[in-house]
Protein backbone atom coordinates (compact mmCIF):
# COMPACT_ATOMS: atom_id res chain seq x y z
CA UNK A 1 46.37 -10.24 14.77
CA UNK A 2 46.48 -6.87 13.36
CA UNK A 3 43.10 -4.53 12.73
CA UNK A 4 43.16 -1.32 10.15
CA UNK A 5 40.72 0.97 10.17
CA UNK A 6 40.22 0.59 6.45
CA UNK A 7 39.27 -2.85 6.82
CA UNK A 8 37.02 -2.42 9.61
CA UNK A 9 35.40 0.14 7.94
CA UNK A 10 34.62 -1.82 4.75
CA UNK A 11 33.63 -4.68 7.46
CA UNK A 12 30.78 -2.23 8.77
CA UNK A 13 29.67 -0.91 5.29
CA UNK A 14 29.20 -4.92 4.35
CA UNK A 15 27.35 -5.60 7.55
CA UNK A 16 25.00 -2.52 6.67
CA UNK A 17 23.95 -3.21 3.48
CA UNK A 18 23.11 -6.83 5.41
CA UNK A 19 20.54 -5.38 7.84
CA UNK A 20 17.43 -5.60 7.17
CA UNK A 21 15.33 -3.19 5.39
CA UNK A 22 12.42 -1.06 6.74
CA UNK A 23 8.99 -1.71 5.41
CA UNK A 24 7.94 1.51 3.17
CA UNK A 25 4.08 2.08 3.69
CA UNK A 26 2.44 3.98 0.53
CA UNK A 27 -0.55 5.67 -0.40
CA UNK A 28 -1.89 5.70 -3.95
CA UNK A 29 -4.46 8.42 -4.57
CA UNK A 30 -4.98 7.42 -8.14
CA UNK A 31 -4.63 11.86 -8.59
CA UNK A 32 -3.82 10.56 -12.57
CA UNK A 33 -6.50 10.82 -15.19
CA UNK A 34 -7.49 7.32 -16.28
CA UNK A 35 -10.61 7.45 -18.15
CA UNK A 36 -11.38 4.94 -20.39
CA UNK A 37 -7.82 2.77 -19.44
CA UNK A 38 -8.36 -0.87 -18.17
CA UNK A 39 -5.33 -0.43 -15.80
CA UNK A 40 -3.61 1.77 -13.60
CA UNK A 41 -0.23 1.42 -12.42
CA UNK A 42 1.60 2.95 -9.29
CA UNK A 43 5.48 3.29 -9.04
CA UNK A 44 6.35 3.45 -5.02
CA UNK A 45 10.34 2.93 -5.90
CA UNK A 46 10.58 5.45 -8.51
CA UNK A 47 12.60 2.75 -10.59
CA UNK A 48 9.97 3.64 -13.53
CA UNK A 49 8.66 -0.24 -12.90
CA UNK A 50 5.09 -0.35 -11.61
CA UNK A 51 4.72 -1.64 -8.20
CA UNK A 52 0.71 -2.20 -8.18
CA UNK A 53 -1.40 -2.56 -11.34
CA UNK A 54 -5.56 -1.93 -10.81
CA UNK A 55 -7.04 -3.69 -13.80
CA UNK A 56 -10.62 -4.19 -15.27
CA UNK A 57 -11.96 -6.39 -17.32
CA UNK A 58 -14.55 -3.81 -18.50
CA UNK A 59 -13.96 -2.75 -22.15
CA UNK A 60 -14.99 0.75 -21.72
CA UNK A 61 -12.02 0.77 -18.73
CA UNK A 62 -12.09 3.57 -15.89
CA UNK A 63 -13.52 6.98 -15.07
CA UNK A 64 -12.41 9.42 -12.59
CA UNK A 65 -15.88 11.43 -12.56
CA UNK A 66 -16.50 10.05 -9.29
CA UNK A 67 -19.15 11.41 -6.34
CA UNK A 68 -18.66 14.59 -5.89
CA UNK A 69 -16.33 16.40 -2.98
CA UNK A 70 -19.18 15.54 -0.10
CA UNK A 71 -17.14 12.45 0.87
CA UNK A 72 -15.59 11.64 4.11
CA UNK A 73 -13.47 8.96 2.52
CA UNK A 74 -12.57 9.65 -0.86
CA UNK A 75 -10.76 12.92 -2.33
CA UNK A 76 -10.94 13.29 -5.72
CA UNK A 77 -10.71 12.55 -8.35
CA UNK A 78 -10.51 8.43 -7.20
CA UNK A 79 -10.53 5.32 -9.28
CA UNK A 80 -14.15 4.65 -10.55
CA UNK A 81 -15.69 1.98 -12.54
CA UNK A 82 -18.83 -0.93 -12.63
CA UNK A 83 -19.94 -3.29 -10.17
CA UNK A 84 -21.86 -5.21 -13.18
CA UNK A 85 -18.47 -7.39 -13.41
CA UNK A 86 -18.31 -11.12 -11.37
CA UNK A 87 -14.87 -9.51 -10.11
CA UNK A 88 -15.20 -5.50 -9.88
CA UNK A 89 -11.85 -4.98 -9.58
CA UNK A 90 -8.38 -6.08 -9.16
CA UNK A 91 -5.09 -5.41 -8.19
CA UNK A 92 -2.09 -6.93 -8.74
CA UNK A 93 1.38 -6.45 -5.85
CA UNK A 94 4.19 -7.13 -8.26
CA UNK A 95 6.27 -7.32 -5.83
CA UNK A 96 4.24 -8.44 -3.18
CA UNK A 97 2.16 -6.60 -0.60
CA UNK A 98 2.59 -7.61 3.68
CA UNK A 99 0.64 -6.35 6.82
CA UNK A 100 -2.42 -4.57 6.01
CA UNK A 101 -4.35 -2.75 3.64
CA UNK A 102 -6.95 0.14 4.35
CA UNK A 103 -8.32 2.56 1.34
CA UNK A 104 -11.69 4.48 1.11
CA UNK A 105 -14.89 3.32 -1.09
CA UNK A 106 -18.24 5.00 -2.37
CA UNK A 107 -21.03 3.64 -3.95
CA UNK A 108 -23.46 5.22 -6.64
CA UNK A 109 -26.65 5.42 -4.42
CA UNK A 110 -27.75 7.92 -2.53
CA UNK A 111 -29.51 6.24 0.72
CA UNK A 112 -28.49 3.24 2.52
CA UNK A 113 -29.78 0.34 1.33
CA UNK A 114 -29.09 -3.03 2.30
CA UNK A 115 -26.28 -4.89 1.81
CA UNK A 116 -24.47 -1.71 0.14
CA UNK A 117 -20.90 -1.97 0.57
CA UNK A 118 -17.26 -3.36 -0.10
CA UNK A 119 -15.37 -6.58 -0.41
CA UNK A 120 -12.09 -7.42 -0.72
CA UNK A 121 -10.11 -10.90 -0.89
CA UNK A 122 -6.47 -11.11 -1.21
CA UNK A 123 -4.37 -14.21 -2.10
CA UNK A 124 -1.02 -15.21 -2.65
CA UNK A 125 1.28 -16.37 -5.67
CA UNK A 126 -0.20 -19.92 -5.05
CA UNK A 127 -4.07 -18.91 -5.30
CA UNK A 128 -4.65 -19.20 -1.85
CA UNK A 129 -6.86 -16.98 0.05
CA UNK A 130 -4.55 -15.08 2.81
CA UNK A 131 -7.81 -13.26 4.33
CA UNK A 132 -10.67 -11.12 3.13
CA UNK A 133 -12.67 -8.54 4.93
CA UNK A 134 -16.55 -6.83 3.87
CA UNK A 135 -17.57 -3.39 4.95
CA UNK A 136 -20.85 -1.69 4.79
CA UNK A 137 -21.25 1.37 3.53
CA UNK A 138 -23.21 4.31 4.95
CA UNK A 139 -23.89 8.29 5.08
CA UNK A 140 -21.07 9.64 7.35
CA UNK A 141 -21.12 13.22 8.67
CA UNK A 142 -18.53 15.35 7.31
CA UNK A 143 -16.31 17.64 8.95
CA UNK A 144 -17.70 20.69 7.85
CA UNK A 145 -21.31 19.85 8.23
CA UNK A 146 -23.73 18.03 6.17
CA UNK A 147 -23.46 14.38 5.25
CA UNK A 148 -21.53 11.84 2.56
CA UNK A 149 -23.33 12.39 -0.47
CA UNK A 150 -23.24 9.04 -1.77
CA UNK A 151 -22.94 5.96 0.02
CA UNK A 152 -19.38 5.43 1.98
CA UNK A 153 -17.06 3.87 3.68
CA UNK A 154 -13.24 2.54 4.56
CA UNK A 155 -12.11 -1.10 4.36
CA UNK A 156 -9.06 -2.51 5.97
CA UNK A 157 -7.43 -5.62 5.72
CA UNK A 158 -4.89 -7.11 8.14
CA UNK A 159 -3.19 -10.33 6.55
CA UNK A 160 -0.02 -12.43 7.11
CA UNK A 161 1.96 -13.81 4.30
CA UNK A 162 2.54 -12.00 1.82
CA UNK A 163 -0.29 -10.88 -1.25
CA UNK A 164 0.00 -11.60 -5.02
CA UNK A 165 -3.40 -10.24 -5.84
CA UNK A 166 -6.66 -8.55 -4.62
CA UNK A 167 -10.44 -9.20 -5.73
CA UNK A 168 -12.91 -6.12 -5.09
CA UNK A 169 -16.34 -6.46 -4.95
CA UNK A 170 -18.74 -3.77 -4.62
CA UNK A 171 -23.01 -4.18 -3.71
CA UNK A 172 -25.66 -1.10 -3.70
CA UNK A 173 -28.44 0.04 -5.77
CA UNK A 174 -26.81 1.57 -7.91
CA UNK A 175 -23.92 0.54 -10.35
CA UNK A 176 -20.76 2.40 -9.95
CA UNK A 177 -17.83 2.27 -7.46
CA UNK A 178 -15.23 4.32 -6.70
CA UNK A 179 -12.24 4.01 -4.12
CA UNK A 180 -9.37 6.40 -3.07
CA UNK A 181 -6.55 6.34 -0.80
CA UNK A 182 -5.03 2.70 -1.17
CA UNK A 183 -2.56 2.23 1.09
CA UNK A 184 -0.24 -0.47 2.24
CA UNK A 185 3.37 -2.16 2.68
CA UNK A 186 3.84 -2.99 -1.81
CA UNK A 187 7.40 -4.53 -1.61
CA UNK A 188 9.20 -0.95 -1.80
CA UNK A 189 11.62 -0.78 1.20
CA UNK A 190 13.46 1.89 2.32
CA UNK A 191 17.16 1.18 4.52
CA UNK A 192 16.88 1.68 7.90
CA UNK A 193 19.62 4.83 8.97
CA UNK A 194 19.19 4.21 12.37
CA UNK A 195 20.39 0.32 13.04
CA UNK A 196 23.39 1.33 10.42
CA UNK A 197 24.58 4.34 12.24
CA UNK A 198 24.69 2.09 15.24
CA UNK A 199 26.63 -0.81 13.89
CA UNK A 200 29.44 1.93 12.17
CA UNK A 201 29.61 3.92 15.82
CA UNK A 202 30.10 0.38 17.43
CA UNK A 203 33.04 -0.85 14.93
CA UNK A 204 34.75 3.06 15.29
CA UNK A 205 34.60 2.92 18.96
CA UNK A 206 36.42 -0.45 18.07
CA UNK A 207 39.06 0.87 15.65
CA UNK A 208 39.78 3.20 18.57
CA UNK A 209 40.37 1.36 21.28
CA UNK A 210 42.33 -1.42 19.43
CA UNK A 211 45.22 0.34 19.43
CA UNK A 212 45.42 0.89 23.14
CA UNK A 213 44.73 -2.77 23.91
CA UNK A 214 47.77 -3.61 21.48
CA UNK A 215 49.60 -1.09 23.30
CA UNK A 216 49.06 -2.71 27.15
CA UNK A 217 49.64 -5.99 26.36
CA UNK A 218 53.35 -4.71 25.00
């Protein structure tokens, strides 16, 4: 049987593009204006396609006014918007969402009254519930002194399966919400460089040495 290098090369560029791909964690830090938009979309590919969608069924739609900068967990400007609604907020993995997420939440009231905090349930493409988690909120001390000035705190969800859709719900006194730094595994993938590099080393060392095995047995 006779090898060429151009074959085995093509063999190793096939078998590449076969392995499988690295998980791609993102952040979204909703840094775009949305007031007054029912939706906000987040591109993680950069294929101009939306990745995850935050939507509201609140007419008057977002605001990005937020807390203030006294927050431990959220850096603004945030996603904001009312907890008046039976589901706050929601968001929507168009291509799917695996492992965990975490992101950052604050709540308009000032002291820490009961109950105040975040929910989150996510489900799959079938409407079943894949897991759902509840935080409290509270008055965290901040790095360079003082404390939160509104009511605070950081969710995260670990899940298996893989997520269609989230529900949010947010308790407190007062009526507003506001979250920051979503992040998670959203279906983007990135390759893997380092499993590649091994399998094309492997098939050169290969090519190589072929030709002094042909050349023994002769």
């Amino acid at each position: 049987m006779t090898f060429h290098l151009k074959s085995l090369a093509a063999l190793a560029l096939l078998a590449a593009l076969a392995l499988p791909a690295q998980a791609a964690i993102a952040t979204i830090t909703f840094d775009t204006l949305v007031t007054g938009q029912t939706s906000f979309g987040f591109d993680g590919d950069g294929d101009s396609i939306d990745d995850v969608v935050f939507s509201t069924t609140d007419p008057t739609g977002f605001n990005t006014l937020g807390p203030g900068l006294a927050q431990l967990y959220i850096s603004e400007p945030g996603l904001e918007g009312t907890t008046l609604l039976s589901a706050d907020l929601r968001v929507s993995f168009l291509n799917g969402a695996t492992g965990s997420v975490t992101f950052g939440f604050a709540l308009s009231t000032s002291g820490a009254a009961p109950g105040t905090g975040a929910s989150l349930a996510l489900y799959d493409s079938s409407d079943q519930l894949l897991g759902s988690a509840s935080v409290l909120g509270a008055l965290f001390s901040l790095p360079g002194g003082g404390t939160s000035t509104f009511v605070e705190g950081e969710l995260s969800l670990a899940f298996a399966g893989t997520a269609s859709y989230g529900l949010f719900d947010f308790t407190g006194a007062g009526d507003r919400y506001i979250i920051d730094n979503f992040s998670g595994n959203f279906g983007s993938v990135i390759p893997e460089p380092g499993s590649a590099l091994l399998l094309l080393l492997g098939v050169a060392a290969l090519a190589w040495r072929l030709p002094a095995r042909r050349r023994l047995m002769k």
